[in-house]
N, C-alpha and C. Protein backbone atom coordinates (compact mmCIF):
# COMPACT_ATOMS: atom_id res chain seq x y z
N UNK A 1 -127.27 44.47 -7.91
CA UNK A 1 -128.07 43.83 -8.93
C UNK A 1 -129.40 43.40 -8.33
N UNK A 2 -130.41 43.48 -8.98
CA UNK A 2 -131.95 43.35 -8.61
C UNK A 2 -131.72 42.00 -8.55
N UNK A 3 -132.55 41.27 -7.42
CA UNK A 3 -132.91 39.50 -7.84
C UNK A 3 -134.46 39.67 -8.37
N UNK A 4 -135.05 38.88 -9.40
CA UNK A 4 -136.00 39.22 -9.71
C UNK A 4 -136.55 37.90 -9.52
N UNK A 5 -138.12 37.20 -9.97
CA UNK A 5 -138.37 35.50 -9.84
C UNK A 5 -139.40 35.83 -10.86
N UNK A 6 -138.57 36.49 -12.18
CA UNK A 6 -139.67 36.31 -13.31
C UNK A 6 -139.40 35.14 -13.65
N UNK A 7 -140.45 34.97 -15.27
CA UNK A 7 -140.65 33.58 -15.77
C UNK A 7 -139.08 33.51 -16.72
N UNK A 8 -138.56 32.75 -17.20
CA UNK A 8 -137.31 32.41 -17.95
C UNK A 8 -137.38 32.97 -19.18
N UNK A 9 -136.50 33.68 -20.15
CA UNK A 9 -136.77 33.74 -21.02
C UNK A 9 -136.68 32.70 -21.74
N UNK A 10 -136.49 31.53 -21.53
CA UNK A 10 -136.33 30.14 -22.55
C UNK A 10 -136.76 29.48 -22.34
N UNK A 11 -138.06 28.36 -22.88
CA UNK A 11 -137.87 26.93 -22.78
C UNK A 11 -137.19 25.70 -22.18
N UNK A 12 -138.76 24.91 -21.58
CA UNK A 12 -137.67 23.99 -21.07
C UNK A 12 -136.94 23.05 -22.37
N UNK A 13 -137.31 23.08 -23.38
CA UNK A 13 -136.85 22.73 -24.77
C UNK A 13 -135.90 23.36 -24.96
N UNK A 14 -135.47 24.55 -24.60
CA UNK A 14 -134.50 25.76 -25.26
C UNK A 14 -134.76 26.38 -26.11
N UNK A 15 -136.03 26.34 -26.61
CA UNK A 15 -136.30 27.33 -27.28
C UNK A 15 -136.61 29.02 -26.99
N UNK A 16 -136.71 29.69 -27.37
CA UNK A 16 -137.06 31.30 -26.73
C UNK A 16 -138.35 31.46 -26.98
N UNK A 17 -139.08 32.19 -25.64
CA UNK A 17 -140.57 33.00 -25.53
C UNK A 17 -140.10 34.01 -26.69
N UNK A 18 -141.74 34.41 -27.35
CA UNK A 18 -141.90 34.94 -28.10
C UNK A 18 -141.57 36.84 -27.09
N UNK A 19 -141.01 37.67 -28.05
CA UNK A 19 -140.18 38.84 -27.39
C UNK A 19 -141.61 39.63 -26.86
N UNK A 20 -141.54 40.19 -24.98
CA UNK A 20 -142.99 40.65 -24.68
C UNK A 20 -141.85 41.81 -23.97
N UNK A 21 -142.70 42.38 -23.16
CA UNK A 21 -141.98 43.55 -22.44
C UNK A 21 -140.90 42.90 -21.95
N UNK A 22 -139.10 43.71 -21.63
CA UNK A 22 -138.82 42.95 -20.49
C UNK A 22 -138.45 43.95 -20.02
N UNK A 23 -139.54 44.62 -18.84
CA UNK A 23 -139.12 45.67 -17.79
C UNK A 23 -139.63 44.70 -16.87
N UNK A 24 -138.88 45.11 -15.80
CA UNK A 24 -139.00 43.92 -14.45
C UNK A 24 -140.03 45.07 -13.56
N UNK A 25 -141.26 44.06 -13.18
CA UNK A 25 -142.04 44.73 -12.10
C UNK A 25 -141.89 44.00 -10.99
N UNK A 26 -142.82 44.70 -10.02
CA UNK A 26 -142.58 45.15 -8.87
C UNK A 26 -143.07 43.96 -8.14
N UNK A 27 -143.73 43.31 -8.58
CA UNK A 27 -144.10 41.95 -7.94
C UNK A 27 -143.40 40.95 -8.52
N UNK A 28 -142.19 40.89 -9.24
CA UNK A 28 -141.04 39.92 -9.58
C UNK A 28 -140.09 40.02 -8.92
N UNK A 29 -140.21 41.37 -8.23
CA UNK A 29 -138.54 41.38 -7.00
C UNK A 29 -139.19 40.25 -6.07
N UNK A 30 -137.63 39.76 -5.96
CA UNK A 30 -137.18 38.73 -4.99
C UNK A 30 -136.32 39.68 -3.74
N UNK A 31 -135.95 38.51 -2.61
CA UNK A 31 -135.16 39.32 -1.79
C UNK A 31 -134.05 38.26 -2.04
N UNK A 32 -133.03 38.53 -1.05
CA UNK A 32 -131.53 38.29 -1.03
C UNK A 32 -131.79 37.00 0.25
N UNK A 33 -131.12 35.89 0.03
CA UNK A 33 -131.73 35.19 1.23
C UNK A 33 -130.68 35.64 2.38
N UNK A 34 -131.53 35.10 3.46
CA UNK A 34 -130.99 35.28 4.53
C UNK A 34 -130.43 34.44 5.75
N UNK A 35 -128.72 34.87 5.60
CA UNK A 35 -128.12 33.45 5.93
C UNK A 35 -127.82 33.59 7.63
N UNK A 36 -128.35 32.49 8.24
CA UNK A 36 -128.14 32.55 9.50
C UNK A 36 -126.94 31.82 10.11
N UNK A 37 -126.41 33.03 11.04
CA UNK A 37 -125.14 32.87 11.72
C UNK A 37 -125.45 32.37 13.12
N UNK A 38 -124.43 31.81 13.38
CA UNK A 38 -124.40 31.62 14.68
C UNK A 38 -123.84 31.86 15.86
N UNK A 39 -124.85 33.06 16.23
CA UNK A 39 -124.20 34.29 17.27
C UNK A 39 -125.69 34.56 18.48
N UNK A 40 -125.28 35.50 18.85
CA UNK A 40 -126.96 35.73 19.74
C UNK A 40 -127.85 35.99 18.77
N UNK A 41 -129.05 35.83 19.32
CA UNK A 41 -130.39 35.66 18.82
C UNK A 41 -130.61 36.89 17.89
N UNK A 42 -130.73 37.46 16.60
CA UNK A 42 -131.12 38.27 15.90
C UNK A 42 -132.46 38.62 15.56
N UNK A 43 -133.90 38.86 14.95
CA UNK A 43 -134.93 39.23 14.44
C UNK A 43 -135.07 40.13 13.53
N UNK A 44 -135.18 39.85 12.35
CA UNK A 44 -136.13 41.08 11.78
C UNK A 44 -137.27 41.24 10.94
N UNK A 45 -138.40 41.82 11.43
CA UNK A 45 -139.67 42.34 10.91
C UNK A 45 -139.28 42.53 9.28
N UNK A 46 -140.28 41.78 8.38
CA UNK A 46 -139.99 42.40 6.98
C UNK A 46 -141.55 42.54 6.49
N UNK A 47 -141.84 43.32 5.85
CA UNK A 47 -143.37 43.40 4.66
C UNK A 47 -143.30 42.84 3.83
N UNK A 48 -144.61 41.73 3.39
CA UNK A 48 -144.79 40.86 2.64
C UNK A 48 -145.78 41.50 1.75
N UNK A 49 -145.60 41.00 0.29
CA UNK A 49 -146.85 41.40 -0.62
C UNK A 49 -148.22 41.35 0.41
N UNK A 50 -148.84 41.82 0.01
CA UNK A 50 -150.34 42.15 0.63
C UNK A 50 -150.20 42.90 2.09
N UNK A 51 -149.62 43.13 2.08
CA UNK A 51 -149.40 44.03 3.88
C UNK A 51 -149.44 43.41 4.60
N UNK A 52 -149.05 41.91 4.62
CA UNK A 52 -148.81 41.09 5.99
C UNK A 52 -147.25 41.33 6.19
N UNK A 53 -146.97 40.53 7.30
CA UNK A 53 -145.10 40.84 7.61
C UNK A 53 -144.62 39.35 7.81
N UNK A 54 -143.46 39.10 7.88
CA UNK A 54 -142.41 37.82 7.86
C UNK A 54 -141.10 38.17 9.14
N UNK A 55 -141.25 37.41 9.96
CA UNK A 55 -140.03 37.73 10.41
C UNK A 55 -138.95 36.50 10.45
N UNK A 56 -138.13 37.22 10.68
CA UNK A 56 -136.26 36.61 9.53
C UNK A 56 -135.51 36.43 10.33
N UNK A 57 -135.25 35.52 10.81
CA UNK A 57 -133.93 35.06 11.90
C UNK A 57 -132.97 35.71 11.64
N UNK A 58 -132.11 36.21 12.13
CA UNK A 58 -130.74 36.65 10.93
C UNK A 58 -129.78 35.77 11.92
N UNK A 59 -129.75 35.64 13.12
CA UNK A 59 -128.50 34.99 13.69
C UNK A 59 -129.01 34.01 14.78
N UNK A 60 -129.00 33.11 15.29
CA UNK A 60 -129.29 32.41 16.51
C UNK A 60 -128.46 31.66 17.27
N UNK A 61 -128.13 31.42 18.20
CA UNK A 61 -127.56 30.12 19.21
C UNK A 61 -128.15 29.29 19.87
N UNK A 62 -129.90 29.61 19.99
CA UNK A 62 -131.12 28.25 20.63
C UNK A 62 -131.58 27.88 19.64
N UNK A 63 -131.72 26.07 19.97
CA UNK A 63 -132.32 25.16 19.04
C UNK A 63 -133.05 24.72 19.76
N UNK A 64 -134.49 24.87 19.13
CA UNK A 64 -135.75 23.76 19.59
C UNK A 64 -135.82 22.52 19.45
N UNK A 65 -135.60 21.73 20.13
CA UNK A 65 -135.43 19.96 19.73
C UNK A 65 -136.37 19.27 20.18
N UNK A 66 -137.70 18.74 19.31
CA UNK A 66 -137.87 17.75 19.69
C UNK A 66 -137.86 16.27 20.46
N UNK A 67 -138.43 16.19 21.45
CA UNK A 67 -138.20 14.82 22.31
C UNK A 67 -139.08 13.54 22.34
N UNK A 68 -138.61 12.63 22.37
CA UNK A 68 -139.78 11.52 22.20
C UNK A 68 -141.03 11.60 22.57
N UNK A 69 -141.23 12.28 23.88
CA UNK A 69 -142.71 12.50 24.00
C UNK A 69 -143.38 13.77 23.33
N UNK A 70 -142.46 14.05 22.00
CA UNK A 70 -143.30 15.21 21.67
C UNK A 70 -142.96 16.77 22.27
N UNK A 71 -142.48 16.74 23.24
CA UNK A 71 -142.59 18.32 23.68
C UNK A 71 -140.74 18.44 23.19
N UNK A 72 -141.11 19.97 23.05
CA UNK A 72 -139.92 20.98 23.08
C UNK A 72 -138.71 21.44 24.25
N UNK A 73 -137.70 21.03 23.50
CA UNK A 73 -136.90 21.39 24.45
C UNK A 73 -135.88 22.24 24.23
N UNK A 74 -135.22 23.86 25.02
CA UNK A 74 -134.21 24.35 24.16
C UNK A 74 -132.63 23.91 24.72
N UNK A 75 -132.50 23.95 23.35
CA UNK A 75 -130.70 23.57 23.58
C UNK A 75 -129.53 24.57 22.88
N UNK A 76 -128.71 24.43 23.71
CA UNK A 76 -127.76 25.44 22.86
C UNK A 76 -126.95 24.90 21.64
N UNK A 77 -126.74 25.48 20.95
CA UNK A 77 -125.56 25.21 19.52
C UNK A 77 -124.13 25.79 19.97
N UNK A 78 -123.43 24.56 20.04
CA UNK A 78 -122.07 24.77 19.51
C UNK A 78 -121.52 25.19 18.48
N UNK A 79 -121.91 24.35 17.17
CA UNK A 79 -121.08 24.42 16.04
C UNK A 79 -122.24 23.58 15.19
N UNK A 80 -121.66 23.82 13.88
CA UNK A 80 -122.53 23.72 12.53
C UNK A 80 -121.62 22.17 11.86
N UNK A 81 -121.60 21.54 12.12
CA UNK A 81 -120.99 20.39 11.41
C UNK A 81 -121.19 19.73 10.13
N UNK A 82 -122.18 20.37 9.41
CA UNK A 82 -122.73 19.33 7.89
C UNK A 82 -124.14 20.87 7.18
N UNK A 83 -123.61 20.81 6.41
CA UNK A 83 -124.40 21.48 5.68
C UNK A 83 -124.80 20.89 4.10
N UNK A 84 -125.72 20.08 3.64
CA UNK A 84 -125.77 20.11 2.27
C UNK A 84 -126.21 21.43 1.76
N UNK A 85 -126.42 22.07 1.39
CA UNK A 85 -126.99 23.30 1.05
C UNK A 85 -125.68 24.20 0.19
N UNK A 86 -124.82 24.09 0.90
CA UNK A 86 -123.22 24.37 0.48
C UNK A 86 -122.47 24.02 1.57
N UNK A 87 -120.94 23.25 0.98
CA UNK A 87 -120.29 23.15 1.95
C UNK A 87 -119.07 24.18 2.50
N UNK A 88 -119.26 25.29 2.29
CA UNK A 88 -118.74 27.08 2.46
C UNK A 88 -119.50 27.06 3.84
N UNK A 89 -120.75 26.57 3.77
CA UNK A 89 -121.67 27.23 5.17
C UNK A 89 -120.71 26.52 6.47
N UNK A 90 -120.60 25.72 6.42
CA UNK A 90 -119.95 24.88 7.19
C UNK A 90 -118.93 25.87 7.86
N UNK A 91 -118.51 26.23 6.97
CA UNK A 91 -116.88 26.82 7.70
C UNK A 91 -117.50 28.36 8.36
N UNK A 92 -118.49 28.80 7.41
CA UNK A 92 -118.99 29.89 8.20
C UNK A 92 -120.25 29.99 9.10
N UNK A 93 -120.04 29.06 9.33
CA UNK A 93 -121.51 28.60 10.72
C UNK A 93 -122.94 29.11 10.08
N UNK A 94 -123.17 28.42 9.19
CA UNK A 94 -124.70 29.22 8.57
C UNK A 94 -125.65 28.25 8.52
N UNK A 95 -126.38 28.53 9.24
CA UNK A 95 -127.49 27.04 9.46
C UNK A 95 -128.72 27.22 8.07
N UNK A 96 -129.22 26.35 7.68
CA UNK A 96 -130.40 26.17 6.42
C UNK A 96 -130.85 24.96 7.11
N UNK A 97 -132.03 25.03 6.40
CA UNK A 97 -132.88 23.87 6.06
C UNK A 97 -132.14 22.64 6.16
N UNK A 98 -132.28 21.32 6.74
CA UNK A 98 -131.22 20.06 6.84
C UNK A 98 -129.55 19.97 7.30
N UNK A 99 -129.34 21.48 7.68
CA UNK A 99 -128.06 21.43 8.58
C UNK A 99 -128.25 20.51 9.18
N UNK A 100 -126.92 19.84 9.90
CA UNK A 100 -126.48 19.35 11.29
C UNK A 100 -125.59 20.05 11.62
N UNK A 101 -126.15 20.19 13.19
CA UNK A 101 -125.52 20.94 14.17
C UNK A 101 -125.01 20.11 15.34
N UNK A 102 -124.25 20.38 16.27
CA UNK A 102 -124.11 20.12 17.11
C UNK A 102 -124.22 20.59 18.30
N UNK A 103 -125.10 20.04 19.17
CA UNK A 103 -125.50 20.81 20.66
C UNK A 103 -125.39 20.38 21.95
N UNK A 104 -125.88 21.11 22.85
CA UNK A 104 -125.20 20.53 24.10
C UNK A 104 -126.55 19.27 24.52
N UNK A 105 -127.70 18.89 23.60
CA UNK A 105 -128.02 17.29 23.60
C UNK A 105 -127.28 16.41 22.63
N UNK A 106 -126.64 16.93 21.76
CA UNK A 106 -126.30 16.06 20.59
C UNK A 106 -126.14 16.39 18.83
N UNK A 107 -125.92 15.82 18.41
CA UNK A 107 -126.38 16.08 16.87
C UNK A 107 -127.60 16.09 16.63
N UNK A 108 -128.03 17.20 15.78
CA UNK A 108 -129.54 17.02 15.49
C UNK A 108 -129.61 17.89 13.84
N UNK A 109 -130.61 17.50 13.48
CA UNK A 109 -131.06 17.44 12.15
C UNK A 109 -132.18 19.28 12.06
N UNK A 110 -131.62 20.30 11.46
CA UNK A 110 -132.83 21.20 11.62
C UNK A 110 -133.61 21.06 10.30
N UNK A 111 -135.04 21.29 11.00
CA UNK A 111 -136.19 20.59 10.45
C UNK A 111 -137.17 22.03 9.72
N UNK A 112 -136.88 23.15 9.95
CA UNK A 112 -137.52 24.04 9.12
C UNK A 112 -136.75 25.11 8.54
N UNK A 113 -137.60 25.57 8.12
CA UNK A 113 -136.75 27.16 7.13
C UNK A 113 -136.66 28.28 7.75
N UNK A 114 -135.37 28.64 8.75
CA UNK A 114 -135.52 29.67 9.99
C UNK A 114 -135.67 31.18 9.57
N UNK A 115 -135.40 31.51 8.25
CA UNK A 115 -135.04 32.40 7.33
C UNK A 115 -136.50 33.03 7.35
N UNK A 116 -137.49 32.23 6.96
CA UNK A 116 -139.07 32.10 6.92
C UNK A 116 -140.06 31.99 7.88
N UNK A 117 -139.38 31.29 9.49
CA UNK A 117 -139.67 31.42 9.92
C UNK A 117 -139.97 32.02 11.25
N UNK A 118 -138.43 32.48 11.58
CA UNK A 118 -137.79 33.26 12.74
C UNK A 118 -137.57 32.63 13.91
N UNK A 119 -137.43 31.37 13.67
CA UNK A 119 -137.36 30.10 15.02
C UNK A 119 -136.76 29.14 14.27
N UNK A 120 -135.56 28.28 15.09
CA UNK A 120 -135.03 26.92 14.60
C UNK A 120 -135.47 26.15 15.53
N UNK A 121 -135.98 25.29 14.69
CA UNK A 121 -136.70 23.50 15.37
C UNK A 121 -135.80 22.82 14.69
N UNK A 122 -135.66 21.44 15.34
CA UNK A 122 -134.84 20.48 14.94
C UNK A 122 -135.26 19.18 15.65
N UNK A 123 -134.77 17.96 15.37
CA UNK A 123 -134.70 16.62 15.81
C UNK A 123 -133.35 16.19 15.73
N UNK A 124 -133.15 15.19 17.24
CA UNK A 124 -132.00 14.67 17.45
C UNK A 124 -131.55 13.41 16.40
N UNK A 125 -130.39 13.62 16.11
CA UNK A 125 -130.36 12.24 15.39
C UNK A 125 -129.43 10.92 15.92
């Protein structure tokens, strides 16, 4: 099944848009997100509208953690302990946006969108 990110056919009232084309173009495909496991380090190169590229974590085991003075430090991941995002991820080690993980500094909080960005940063909590 296509994911598409057209506009709704309904109202936030509930009412219905007046009937216009509905063939889905090519700048309404969406992609499938991409859920990161926790295994060795994965990458992949993707093409973005306008001919720039994105690259996509697909799996990782280093976490960038923040330290009081500011600099970066890497740490390894154990295990995925808290997921709001869904609590399914949990059981299948899939890190998002506001996971907690657990590492060999501690629990820490990840702080960006690795999916988007191809690197996990985080802060200890």
């Amino acid at each position: 099944m296509v994911i598409v990110q057209a506009r709704s056919k309904r109202k936030a009232t509930g009412g219905r848009y007046k009937k216009q084309i509905i063939l889905k173009r090519k700048y309404e495909l969406g992609r499938s997100p991409s859920l990161i496991k926790l295994e060795t380090s994965k990458k992949k190169v993707i093409r973005t509208k306008g001919g720039g590229s994105k690259i996509r974590l697909m799996s990782a085991n280093i976490l960038n953690i923040v330290g009081s003075d500011g600099k970066f430090k890497k740490t390894k991941i154990i295990s995925v302990i808290e997921n709001s995002a869904n609590k399914n991820f949990v059981r299948r080690n899939i890190m998002t946006k506001g996971a907690i993980v657990e590492t060999e500094a501690g629990k820490a909080k990840i702080t960006n969108r690795p999916g988007q960005d191809g690197i996990l940063n985080g802060v200890l909590i």
